[in-house]
PDB file of N, CA and C in Angstrom:
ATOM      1  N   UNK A   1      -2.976   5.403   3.881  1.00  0.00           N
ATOM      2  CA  UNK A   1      -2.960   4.153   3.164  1.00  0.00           C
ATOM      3  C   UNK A   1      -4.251   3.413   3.491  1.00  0.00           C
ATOM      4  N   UNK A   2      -4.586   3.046   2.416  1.00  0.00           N
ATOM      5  CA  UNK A   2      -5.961   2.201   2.289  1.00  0.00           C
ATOM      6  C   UNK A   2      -5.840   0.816   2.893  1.00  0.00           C
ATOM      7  N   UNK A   3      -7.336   0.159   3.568  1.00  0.00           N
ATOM      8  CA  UNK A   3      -6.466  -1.160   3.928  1.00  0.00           C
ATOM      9  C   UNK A   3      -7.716  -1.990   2.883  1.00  0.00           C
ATOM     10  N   UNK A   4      -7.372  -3.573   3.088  1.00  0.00           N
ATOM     11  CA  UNK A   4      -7.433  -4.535   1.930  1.00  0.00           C
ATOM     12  C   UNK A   4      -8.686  -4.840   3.065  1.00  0.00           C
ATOM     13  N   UNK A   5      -9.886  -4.821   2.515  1.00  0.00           N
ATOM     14  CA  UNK A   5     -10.947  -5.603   4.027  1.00  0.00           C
ATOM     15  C   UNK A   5     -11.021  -7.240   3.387  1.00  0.00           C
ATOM     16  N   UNK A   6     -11.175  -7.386   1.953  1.00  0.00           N
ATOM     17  CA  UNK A   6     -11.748  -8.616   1.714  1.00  0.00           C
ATOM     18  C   UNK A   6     -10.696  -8.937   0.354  1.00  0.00           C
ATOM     19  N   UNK A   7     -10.580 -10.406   0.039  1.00  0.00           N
ATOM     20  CA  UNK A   7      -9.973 -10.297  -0.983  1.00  0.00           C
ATOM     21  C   UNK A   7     -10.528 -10.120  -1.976  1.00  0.00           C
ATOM     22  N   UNK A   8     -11.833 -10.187  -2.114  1.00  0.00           N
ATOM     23  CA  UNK A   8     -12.440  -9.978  -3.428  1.00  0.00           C
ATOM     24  C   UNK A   8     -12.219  -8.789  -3.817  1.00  0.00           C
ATOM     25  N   UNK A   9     -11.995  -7.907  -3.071  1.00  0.00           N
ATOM     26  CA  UNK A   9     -11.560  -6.338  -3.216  1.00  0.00           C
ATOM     27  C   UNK A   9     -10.363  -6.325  -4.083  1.00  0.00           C
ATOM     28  N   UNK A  10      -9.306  -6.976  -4.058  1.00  0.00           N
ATOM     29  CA  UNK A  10      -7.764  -7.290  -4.897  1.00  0.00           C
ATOM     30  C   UNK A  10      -7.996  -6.596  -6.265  1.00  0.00           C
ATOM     31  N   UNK A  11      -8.561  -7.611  -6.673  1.00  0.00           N
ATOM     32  CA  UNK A  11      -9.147  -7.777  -8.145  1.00  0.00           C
ATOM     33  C   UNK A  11      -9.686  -6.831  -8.377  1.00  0.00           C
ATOM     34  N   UNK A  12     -10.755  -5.463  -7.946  1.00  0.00           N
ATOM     35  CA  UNK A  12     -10.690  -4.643  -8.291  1.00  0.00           C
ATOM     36  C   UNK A  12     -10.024  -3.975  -8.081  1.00  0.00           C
ATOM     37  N   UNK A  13      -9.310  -3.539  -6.932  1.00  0.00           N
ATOM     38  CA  UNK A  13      -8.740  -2.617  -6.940  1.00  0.00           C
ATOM     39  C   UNK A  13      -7.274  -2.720  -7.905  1.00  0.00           C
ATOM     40  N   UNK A  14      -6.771  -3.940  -8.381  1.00  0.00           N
ATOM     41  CA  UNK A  14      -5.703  -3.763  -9.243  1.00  0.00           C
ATOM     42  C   UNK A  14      -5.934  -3.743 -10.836  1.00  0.00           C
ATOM     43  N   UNK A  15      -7.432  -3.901 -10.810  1.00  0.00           N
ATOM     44  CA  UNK A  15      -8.006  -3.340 -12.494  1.00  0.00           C
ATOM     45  C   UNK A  15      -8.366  -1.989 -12.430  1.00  0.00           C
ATOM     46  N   UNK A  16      -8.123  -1.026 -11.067  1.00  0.00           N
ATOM     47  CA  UNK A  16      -8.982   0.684 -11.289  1.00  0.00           C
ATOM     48  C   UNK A  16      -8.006   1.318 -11.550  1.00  0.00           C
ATOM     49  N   UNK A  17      -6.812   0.823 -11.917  1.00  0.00           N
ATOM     50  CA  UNK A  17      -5.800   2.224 -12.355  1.00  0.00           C
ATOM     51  C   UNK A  17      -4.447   1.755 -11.429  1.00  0.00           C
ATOM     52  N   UNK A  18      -3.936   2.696 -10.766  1.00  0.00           N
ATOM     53  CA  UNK A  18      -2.705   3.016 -10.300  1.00  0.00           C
ATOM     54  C   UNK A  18      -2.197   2.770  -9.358  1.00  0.00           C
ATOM     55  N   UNK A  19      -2.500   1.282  -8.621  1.00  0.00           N
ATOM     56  CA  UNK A  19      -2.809   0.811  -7.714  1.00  0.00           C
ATOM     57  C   UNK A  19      -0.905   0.155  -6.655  1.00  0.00           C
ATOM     58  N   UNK A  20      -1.005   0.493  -5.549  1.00  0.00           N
ATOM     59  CA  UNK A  20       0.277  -0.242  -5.110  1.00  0.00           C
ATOM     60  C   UNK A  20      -0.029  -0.521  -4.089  1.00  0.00           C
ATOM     61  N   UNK A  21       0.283  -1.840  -4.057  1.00  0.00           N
ATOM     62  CA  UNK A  21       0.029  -2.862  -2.630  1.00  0.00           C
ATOM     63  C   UNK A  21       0.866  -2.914  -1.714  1.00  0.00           C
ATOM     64  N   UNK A  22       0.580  -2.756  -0.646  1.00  0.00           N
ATOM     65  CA  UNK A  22       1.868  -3.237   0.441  1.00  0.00           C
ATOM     66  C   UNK A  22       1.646  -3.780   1.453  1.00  0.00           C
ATOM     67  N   UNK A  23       2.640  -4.254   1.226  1.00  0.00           N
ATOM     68  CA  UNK A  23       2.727  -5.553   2.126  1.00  0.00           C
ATOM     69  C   UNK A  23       3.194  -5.793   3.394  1.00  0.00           C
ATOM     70  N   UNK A  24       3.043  -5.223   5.014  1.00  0.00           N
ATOM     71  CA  UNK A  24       3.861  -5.415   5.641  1.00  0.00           C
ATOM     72  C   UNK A  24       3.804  -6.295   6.740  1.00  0.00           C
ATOM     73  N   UNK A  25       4.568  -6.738   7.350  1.00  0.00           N
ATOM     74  CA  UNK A  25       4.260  -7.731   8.910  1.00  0.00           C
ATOM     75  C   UNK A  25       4.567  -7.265  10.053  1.00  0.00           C
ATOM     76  N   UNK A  26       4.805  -7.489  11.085  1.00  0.00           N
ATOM     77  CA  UNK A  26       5.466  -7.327  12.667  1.00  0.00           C
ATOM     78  C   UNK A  26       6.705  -7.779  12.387  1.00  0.00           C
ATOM     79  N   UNK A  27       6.919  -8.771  11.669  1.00  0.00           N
ATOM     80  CA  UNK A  27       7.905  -9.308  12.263  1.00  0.00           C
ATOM     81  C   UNK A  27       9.384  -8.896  10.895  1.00  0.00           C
ATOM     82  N   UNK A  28       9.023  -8.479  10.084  1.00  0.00           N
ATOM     83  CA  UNK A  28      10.065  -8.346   9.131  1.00  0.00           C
ATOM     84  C   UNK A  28      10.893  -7.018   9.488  1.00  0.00           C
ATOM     85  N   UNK A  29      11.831  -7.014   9.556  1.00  0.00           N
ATOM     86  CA  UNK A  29      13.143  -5.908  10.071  1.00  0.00           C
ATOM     87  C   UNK A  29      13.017  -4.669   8.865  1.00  0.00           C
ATOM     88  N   UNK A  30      12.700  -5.184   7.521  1.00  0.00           N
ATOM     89  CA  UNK A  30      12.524  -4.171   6.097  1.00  0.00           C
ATOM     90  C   UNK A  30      11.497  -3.181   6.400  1.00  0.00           C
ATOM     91  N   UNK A  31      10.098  -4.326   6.907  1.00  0.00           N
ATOM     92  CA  UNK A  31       8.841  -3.288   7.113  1.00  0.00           C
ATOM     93  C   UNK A  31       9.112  -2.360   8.331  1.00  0.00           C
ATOM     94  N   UNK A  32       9.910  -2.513   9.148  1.00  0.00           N
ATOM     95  CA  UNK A  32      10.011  -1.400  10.190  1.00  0.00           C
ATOM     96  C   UNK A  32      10.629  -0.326   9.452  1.00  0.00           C
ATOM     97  N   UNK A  33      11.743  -0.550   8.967  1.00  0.00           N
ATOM     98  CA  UNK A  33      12.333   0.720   8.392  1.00  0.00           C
ATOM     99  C   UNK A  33      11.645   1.477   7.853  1.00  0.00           C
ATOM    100  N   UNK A  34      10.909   0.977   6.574  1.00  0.00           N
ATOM    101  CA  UNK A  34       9.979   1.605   5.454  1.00  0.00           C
ATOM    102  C   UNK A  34       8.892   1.977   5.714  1.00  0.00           C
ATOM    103  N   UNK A  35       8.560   1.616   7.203  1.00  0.00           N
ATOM    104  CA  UNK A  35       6.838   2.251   7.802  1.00  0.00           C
ATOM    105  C   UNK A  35       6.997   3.657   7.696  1.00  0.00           C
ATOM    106  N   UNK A  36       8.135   4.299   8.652  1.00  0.00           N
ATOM    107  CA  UNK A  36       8.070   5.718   8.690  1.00  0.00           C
ATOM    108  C   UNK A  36       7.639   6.732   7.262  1.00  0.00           C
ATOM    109  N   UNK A  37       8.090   6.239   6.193  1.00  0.00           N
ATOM    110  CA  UNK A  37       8.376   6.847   4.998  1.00  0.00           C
ATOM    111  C   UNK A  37       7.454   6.949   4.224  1.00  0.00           C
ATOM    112  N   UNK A  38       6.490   5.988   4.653  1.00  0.00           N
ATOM    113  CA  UNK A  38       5.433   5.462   3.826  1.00  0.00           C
ATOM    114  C   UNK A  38       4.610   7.144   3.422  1.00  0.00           C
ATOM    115  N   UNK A  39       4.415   7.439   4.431  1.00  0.00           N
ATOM    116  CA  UNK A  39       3.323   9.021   4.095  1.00  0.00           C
ATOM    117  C   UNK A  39       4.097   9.845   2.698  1.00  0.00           C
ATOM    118  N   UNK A  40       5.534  10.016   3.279  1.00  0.00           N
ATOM    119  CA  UNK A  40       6.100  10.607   2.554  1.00  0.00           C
ATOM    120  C   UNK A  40       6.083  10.223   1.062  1.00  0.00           C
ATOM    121  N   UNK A  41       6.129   8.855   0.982  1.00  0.00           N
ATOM    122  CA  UNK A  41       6.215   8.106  -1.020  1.00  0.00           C
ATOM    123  C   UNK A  41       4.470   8.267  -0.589  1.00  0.00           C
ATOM    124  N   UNK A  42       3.353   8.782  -0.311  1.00  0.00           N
ATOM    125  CA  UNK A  42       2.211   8.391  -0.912  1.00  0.00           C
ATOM    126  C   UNK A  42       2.035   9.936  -1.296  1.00  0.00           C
ATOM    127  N   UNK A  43       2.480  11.087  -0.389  1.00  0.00           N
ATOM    128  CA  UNK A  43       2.349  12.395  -0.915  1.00  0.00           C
ATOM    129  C   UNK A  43       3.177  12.906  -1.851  1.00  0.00           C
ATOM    130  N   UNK A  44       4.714  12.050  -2.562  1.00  0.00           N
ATOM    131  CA  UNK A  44       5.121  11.802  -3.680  1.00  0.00           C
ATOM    132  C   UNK A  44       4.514  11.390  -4.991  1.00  0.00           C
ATOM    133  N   UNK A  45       3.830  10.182  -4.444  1.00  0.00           N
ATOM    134  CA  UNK A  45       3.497   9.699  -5.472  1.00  0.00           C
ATOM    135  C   UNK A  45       1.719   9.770  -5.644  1.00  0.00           C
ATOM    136  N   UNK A  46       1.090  10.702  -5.255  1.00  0.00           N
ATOM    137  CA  UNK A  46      -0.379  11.129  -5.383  1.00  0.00           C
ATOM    138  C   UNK A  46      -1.188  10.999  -6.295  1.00  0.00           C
ATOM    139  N   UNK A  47      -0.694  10.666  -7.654  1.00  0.00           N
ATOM    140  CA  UNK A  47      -1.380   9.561  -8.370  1.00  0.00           C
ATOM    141  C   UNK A  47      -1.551   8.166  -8.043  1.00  0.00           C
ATOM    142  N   UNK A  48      -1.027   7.783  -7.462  1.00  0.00           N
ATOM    143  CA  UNK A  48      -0.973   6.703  -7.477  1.00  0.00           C
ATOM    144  C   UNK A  48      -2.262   6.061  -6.086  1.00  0.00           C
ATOM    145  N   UNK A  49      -2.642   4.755  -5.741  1.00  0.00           N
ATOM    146  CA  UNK A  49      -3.284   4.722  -4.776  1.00  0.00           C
ATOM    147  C   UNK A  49      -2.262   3.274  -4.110  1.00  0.00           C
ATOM    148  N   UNK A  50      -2.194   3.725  -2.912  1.00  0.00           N
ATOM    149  CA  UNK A  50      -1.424   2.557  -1.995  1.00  0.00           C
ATOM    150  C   UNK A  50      -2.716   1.949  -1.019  1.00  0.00           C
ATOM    151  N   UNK A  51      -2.627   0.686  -1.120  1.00  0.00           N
ATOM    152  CA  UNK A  51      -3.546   0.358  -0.481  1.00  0.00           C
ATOM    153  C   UNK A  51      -2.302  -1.512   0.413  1.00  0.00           C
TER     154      UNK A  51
END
């Protein structure tokens, strides 16, 4: 997974195509669960770019 360095980056990267953002924190109980899995939905979904 790609990371976000600047926000000006946003804006392109959600006009180049196939783009999915995510969002996670320390402190949210959801993002722990869904960290592990993450590899797994990006080699699912390999069109797509997660950043």
């Amino acid at each position: 997974m790609e990371k976000l360095k600047e926000l000006d980056q946003f804006k392109e990267l959600r006009d180049s195509g196939k783009t999915v953002f995510v969002f996670m924190t320390g402190w949210c109980p959801d993002c722990h669960y869904i960290r592990p899995f993450m590899p797994e939905v990006e080699d699912r979904f390999a069109d797509f770019r997660f950043v």
